[in-house]
PDB file of N, CA and C in Angstrom:
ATOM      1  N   UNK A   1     167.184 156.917 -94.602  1.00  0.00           N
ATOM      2  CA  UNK A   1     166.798 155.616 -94.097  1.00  0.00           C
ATOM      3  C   UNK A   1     166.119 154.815 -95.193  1.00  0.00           C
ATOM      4  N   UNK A   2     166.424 153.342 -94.918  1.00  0.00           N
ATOM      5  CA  UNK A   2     165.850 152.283 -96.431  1.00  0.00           C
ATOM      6  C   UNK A   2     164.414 152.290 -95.711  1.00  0.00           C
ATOM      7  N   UNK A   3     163.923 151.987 -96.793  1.00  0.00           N
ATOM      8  CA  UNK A   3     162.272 151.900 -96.828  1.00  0.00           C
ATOM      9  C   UNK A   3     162.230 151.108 -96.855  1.00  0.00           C
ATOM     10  N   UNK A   4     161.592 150.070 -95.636  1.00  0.00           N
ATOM     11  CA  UNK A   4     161.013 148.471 -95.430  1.00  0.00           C
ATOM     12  C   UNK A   4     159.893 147.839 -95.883  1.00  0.00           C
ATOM     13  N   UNK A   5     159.884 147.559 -96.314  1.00  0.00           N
ATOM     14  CA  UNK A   5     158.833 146.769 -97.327  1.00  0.00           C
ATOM     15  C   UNK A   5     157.782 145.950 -96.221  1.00  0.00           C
ATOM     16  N   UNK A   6     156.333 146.167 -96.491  1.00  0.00           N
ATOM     17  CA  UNK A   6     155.622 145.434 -95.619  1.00  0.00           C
ATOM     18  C   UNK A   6     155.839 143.997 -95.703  1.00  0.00           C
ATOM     19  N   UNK A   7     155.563 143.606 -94.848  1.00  0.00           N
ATOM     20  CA  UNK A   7     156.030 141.673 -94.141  1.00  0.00           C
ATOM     21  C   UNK A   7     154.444 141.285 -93.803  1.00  0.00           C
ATOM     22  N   UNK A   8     154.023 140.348 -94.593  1.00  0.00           N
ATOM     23  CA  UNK A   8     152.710 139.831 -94.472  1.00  0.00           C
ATOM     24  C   UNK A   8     152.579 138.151 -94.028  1.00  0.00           C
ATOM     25  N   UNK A   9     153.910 137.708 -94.053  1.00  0.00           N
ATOM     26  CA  UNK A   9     154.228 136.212 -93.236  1.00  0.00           C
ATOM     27  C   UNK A   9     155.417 136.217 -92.378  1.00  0.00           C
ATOM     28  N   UNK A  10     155.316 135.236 -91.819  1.00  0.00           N
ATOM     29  CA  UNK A  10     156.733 134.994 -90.854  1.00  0.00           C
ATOM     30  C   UNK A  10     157.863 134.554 -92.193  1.00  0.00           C
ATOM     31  N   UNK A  11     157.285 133.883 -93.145  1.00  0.00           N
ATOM     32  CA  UNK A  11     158.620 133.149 -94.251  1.00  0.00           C
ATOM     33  C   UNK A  11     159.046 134.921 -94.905  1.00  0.00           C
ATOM     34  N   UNK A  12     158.215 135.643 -95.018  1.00  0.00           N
ATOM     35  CA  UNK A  12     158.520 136.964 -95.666  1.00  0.00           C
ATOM     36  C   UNK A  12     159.269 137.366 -94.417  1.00  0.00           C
ATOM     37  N   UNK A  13     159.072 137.368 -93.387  1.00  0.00           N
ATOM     38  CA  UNK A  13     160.040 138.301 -92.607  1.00  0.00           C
ATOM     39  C   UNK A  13     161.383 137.760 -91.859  1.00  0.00           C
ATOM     40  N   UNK A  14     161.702 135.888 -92.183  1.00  0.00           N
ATOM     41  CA  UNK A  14     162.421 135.747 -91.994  1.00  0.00           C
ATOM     42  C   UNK A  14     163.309 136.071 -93.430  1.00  0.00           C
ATOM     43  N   UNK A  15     163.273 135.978 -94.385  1.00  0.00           N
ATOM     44  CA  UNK A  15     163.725 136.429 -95.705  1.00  0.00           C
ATOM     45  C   UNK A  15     164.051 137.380 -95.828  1.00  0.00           C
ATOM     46  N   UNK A  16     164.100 139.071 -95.279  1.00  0.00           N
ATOM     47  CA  UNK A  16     164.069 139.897 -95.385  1.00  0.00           C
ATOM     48  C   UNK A  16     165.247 140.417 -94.647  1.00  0.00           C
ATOM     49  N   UNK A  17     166.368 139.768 -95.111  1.00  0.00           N
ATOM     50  CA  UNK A  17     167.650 140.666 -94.725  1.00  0.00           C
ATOM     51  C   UNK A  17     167.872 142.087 -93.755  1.00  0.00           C
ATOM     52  N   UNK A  18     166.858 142.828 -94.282  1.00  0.00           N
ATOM     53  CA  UNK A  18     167.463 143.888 -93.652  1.00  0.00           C
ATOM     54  C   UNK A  18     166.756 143.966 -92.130  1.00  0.00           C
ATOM     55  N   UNK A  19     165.939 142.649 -91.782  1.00  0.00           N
ATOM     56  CA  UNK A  19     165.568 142.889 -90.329  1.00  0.00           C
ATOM     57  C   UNK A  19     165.774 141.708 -89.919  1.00  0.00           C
ATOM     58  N   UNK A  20     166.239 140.397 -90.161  1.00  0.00           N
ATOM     59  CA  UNK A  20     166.882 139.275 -89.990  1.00  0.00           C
ATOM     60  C   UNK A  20     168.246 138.699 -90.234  1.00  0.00           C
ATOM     61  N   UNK A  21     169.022 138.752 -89.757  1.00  0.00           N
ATOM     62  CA  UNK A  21     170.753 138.619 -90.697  1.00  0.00           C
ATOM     63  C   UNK A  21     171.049 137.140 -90.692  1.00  0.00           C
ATOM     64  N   UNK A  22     171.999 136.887 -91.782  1.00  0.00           N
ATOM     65  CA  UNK A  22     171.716 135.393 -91.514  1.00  0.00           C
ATOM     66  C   UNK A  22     172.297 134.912 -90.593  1.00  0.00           C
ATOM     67  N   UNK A  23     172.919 135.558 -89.544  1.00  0.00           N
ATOM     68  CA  UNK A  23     173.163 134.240 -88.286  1.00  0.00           C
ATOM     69  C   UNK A  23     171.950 134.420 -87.336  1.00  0.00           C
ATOM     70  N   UNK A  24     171.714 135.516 -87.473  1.00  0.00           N
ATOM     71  CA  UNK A  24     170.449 135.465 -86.326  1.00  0.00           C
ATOM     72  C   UNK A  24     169.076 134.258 -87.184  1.00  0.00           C
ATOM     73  N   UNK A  25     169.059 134.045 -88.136  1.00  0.00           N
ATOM     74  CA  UNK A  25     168.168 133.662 -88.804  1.00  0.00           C
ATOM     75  C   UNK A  25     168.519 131.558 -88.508  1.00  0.00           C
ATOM     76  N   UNK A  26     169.964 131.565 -88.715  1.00  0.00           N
ATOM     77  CA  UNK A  26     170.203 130.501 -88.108  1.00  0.00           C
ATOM     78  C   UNK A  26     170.233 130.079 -86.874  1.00  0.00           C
ATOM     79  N   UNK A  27     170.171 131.042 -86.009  1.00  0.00           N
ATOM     80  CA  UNK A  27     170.295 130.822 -84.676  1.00  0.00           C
ATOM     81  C   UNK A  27     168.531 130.111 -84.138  1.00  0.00           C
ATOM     82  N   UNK A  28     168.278 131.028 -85.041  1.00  0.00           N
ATOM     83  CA  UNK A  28     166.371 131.036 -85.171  1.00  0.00           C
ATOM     84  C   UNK A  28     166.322 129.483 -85.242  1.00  0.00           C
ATOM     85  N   UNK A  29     166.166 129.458 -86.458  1.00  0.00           N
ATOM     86  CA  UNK A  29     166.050 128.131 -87.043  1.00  0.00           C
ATOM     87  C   UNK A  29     167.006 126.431 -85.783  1.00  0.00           C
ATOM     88  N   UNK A  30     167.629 126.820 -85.607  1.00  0.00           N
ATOM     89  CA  UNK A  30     168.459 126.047 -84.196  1.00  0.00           C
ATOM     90  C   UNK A  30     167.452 125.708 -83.599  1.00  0.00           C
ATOM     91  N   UNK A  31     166.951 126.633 -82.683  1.00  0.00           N
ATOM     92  CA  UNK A  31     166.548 127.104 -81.885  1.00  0.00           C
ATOM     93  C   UNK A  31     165.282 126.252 -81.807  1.00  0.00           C
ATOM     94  N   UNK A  32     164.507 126.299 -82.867  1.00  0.00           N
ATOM     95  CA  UNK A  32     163.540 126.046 -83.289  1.00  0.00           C
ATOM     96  C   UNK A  32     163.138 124.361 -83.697  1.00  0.00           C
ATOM     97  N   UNK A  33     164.271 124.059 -84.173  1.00  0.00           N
ATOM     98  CA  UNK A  33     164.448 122.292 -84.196  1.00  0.00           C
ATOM     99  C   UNK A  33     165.018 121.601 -82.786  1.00  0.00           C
ATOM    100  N   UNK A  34     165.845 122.429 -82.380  1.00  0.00           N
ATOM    101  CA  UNK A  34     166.527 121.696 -80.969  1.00  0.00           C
ATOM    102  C   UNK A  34     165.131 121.701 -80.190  1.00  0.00           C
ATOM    103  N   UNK A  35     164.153 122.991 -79.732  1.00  0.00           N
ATOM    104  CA  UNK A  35     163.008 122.627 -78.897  1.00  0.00           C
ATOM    105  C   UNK A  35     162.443 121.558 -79.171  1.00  0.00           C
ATOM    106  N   UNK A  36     162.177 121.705 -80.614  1.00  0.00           N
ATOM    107  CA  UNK A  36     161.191 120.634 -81.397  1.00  0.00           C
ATOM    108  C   UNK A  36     161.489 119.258 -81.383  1.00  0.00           C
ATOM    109  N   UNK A  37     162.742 119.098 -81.242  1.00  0.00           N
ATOM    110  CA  UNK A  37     163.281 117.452 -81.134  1.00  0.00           C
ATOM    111  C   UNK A  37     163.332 117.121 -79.394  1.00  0.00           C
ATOM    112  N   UNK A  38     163.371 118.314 -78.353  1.00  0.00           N
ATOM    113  CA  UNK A  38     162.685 117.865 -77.066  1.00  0.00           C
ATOM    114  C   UNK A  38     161.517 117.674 -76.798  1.00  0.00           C
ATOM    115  N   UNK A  39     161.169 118.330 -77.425  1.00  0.00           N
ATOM    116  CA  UNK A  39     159.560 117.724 -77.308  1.00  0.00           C
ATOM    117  C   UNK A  39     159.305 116.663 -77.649  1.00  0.00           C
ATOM    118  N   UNK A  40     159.574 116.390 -78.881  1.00  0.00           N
ATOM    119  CA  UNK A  40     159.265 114.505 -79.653  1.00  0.00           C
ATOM    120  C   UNK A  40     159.617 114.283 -78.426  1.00  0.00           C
ATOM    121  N   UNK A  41     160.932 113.890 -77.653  1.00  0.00           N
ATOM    122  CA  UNK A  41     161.691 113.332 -77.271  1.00  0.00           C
ATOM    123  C   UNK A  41     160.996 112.851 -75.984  1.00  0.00           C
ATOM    124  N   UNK A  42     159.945 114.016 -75.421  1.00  0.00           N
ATOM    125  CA  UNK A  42     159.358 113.944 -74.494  1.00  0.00           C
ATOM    126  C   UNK A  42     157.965 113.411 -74.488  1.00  0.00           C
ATOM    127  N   UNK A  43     157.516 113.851 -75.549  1.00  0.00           N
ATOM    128  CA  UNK A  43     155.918 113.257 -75.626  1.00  0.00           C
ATOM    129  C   UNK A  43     156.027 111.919 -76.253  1.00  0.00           C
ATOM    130  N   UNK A  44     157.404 111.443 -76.953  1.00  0.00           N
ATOM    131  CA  UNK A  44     157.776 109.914 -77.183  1.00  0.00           C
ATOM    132  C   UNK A  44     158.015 108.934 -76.235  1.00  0.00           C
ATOM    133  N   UNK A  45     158.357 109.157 -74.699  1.00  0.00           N
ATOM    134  CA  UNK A  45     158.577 109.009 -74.045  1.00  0.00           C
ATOM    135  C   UNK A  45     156.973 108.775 -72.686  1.00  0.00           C
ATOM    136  N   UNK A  46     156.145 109.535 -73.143  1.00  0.00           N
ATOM    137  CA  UNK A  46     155.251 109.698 -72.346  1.00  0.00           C
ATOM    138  C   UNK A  46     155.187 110.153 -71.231  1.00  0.00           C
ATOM    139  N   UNK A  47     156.211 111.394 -71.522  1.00  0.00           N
ATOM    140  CA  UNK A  47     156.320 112.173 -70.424  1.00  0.00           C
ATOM    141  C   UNK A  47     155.356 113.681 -70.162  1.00  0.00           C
ATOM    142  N   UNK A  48     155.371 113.738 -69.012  1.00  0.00           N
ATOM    143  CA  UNK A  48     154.599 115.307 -68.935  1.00  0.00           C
ATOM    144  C   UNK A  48     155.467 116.249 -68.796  1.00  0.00           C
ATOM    145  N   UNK A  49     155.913 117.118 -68.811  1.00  0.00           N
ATOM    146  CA  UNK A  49     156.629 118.393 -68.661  1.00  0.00           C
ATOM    147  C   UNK A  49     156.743 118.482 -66.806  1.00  0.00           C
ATOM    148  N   UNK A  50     155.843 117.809 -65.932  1.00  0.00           N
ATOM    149  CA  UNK A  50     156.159 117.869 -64.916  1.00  0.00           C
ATOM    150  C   UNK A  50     156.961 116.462 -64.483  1.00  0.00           C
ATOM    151  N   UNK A  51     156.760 115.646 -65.336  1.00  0.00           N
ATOM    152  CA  UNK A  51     157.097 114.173 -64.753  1.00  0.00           C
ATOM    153  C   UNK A  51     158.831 114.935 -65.624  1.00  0.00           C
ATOM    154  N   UNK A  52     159.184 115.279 -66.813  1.00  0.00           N
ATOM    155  CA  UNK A  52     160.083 115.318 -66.766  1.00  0.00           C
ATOM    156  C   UNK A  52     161.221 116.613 -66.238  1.00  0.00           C
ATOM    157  N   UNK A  53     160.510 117.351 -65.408  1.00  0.00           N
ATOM    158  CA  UNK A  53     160.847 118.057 -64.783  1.00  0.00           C
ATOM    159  C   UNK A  53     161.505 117.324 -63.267  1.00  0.00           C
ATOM    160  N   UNK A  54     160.889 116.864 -63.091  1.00  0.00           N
ATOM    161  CA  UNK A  54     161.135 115.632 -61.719  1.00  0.00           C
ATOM    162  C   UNK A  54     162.554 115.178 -61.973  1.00  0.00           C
ATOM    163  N   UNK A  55     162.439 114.447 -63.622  1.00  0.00           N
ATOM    164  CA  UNK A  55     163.947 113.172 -63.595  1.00  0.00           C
ATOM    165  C   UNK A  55     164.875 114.044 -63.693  1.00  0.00           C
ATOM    166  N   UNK A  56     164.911 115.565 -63.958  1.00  0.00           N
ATOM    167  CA  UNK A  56     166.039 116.930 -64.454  1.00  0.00           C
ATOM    168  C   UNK A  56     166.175 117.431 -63.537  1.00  0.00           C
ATOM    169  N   UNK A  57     165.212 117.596 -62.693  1.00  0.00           N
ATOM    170  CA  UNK A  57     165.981 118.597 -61.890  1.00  0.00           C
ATOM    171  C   UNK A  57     165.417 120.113 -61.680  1.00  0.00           C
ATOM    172  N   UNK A  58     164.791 120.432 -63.487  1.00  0.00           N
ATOM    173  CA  UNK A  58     164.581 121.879 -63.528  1.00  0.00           C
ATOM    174  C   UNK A  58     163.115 121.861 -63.508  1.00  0.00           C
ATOM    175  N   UNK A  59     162.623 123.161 -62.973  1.00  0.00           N
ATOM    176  CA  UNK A  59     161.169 123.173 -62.587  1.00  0.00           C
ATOM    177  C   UNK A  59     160.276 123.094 -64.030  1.00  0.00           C
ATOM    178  N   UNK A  60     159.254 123.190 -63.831  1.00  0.00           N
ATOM    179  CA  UNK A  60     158.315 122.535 -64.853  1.00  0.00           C
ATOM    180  C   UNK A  60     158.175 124.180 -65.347  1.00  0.00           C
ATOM    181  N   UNK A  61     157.719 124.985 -64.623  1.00  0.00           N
ATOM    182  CA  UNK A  61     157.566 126.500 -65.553  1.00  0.00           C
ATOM    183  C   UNK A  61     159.331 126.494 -66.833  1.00  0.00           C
ATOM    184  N   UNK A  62     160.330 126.170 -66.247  1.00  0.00           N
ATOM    185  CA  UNK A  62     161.268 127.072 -66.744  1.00  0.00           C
ATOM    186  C   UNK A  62     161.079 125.675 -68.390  1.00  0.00           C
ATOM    187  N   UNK A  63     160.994 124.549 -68.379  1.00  0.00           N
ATOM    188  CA  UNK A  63     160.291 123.537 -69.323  1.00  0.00           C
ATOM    189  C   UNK A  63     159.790 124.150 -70.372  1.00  0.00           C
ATOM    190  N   UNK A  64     158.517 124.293 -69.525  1.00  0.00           N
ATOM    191  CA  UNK A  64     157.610 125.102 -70.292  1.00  0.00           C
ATOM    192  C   UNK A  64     157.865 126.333 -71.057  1.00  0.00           C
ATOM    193  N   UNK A  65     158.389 127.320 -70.179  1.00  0.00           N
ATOM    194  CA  UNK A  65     159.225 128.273 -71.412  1.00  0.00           C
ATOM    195  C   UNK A  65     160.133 128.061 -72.502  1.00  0.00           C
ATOM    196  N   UNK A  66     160.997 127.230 -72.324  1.00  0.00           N
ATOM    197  CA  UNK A  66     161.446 126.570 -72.862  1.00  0.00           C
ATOM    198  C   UNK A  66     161.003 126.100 -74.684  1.00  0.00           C
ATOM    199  N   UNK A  67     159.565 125.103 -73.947  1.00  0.00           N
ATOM    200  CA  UNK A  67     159.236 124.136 -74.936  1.00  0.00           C
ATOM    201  C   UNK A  67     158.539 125.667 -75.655  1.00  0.00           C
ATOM    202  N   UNK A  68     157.583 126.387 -75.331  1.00  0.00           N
ATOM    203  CA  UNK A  68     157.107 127.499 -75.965  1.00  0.00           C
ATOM    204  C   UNK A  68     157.813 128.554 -76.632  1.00  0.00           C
ATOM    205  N   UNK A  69     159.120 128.640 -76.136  1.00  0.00           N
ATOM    206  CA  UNK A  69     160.210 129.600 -76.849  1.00  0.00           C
ATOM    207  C   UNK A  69     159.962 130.755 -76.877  1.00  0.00           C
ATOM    208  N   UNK A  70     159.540 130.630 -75.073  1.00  0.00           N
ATOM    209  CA  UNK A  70     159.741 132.125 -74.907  1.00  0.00           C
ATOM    210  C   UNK A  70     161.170 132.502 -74.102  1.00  0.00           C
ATOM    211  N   UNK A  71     161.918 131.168 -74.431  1.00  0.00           N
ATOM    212  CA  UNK A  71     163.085 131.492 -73.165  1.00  0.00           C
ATOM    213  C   UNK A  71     164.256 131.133 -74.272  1.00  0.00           C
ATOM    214  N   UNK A  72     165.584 131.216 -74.041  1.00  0.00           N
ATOM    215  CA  UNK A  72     166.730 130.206 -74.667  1.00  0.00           C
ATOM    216  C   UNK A  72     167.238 129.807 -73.412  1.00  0.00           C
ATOM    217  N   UNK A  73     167.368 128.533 -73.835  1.00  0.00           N
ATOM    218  CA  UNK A  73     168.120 127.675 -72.972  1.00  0.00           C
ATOM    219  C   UNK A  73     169.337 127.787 -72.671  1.00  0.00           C
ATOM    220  N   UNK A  74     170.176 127.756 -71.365  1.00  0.00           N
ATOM    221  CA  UNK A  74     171.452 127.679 -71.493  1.00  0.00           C
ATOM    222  C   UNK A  74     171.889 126.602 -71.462  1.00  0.00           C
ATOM    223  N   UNK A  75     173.371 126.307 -71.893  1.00  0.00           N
ATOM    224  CA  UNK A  75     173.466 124.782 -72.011  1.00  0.00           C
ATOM    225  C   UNK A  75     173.576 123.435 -70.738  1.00  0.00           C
ATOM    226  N   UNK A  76     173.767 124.434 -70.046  1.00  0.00           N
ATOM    227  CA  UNK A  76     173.683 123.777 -68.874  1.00  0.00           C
ATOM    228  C   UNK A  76     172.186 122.690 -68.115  1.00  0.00           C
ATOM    229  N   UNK A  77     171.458 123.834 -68.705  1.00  0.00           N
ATOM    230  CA  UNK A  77     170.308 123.169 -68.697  1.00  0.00           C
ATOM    231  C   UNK A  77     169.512 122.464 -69.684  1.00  0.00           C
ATOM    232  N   UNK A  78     170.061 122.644 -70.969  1.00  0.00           N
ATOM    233  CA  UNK A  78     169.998 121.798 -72.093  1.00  0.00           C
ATOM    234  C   UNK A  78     169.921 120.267 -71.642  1.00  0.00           C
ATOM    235  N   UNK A  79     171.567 120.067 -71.018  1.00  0.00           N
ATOM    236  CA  UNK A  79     172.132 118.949 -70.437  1.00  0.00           C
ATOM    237  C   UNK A  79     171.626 118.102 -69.433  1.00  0.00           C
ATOM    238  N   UNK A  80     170.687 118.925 -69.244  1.00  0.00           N
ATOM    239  CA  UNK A  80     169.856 118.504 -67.601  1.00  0.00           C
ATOM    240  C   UNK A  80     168.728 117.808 -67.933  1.00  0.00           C
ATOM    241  N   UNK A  81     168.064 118.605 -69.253  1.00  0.00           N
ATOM    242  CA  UNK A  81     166.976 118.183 -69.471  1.00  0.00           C
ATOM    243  C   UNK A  81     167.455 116.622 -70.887  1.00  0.00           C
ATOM    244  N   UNK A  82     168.275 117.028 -71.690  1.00  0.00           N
ATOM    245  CA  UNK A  82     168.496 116.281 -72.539  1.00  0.00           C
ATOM    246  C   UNK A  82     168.813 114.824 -72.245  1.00  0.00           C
ATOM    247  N   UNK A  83     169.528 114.449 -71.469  1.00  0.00           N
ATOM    248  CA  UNK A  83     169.905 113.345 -70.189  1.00  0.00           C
ATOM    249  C   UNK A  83     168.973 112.357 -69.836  1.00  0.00           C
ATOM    250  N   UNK A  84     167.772 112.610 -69.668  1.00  0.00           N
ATOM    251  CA  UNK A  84     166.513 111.747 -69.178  1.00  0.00           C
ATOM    252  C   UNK A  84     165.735 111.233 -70.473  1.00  0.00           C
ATOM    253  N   UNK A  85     165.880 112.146 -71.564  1.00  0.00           N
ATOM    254  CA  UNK A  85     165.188 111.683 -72.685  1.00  0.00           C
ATOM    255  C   UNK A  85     166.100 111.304 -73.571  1.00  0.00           C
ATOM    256  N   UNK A  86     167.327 110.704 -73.262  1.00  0.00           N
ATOM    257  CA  UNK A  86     168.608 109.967 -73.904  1.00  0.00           C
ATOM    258  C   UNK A  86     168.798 110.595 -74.949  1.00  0.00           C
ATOM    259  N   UNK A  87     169.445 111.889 -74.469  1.00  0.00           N
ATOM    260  CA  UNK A  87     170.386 112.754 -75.919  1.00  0.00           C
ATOM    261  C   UNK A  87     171.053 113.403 -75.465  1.00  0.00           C
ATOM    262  N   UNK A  88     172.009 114.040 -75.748  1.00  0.00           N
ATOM    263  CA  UNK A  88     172.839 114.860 -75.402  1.00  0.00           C
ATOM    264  C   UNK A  88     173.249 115.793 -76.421  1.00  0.00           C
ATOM    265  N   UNK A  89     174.057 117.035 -76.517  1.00  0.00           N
ATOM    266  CA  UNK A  89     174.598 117.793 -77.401  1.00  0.00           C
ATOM    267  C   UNK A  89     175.743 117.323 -78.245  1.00  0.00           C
ATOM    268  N   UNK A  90     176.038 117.765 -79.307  1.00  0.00           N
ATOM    269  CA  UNK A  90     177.819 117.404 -80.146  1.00  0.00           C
ATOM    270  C   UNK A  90     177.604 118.369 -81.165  1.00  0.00           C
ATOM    271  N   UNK A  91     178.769 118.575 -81.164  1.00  0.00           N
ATOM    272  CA  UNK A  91     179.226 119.696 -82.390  1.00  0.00           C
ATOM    273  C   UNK A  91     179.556 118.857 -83.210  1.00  0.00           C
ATOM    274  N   UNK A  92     178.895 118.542 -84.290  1.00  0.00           N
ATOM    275  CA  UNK A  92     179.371 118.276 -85.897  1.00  0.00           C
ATOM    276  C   UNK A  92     179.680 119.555 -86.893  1.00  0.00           C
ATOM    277  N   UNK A  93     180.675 119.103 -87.989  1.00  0.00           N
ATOM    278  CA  UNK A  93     181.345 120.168 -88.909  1.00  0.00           C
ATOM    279  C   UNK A  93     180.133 120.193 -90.101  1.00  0.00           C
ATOM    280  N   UNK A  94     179.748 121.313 -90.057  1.00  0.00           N
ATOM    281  CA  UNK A  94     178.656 121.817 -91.826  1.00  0.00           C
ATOM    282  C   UNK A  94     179.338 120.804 -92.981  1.00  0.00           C
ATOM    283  N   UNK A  95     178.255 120.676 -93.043  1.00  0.00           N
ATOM    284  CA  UNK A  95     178.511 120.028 -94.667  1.00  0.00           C
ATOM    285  C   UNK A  95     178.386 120.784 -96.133  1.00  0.00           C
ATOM    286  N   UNK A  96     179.230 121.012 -96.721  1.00  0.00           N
ATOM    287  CA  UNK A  96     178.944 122.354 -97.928  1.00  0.00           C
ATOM    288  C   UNK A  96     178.295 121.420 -98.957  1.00  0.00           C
ATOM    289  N   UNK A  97     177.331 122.041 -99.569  1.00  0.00           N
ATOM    290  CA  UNK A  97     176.431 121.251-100.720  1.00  0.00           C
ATOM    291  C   UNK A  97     177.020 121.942-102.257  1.00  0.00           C
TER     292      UNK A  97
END
């Protein structure tokens, strides 16, 4: 068995290949801006997590997990919530640098 090297930050342990791969690492990173741009989206808006729970549909706990990332969203409910704070999803093609 490889010998794992101690991890003393989150940037060290997302870096660290052999316990992060890079799609999971992108998925991370997704994950992590898509919440983050509902939130702007919501506290730009002057919304509460319950007021915009109201215009969606979906309860204010499942929000809240959500916005905290302790949950992944499915897209369904992406759509539910994305809708009231005028955005929606699209697949754009990578751009190679």
């Amino acid at each position: 068995m490889k010998d794992i090297r101690e991890i003393r930050t989150v940037a060290e342990y997302m870096a660290d290949e052999d316990r992060v791969s890079p799609a999971e690492r992108e998925k991370i990173y997704f994950e992590v801006a898509l919440i983050g741009k509902m939130i702007e989206a919501r506290e730009q808006r002057g919304l509460s997590q319950r007021e915009l729970a109201k215009l969606c549909g979906v309860k204010q706990p499942a929000i809240a997990r959500l916005e905290s990332l302790k949950a992944t969203p499915q897209i369904d409910t992406l759509f539910k919530i994305l809708a009231p704070l005028g955005y929606t999803l699209a697949i754009v093609p990578i751009v190679k640098k």
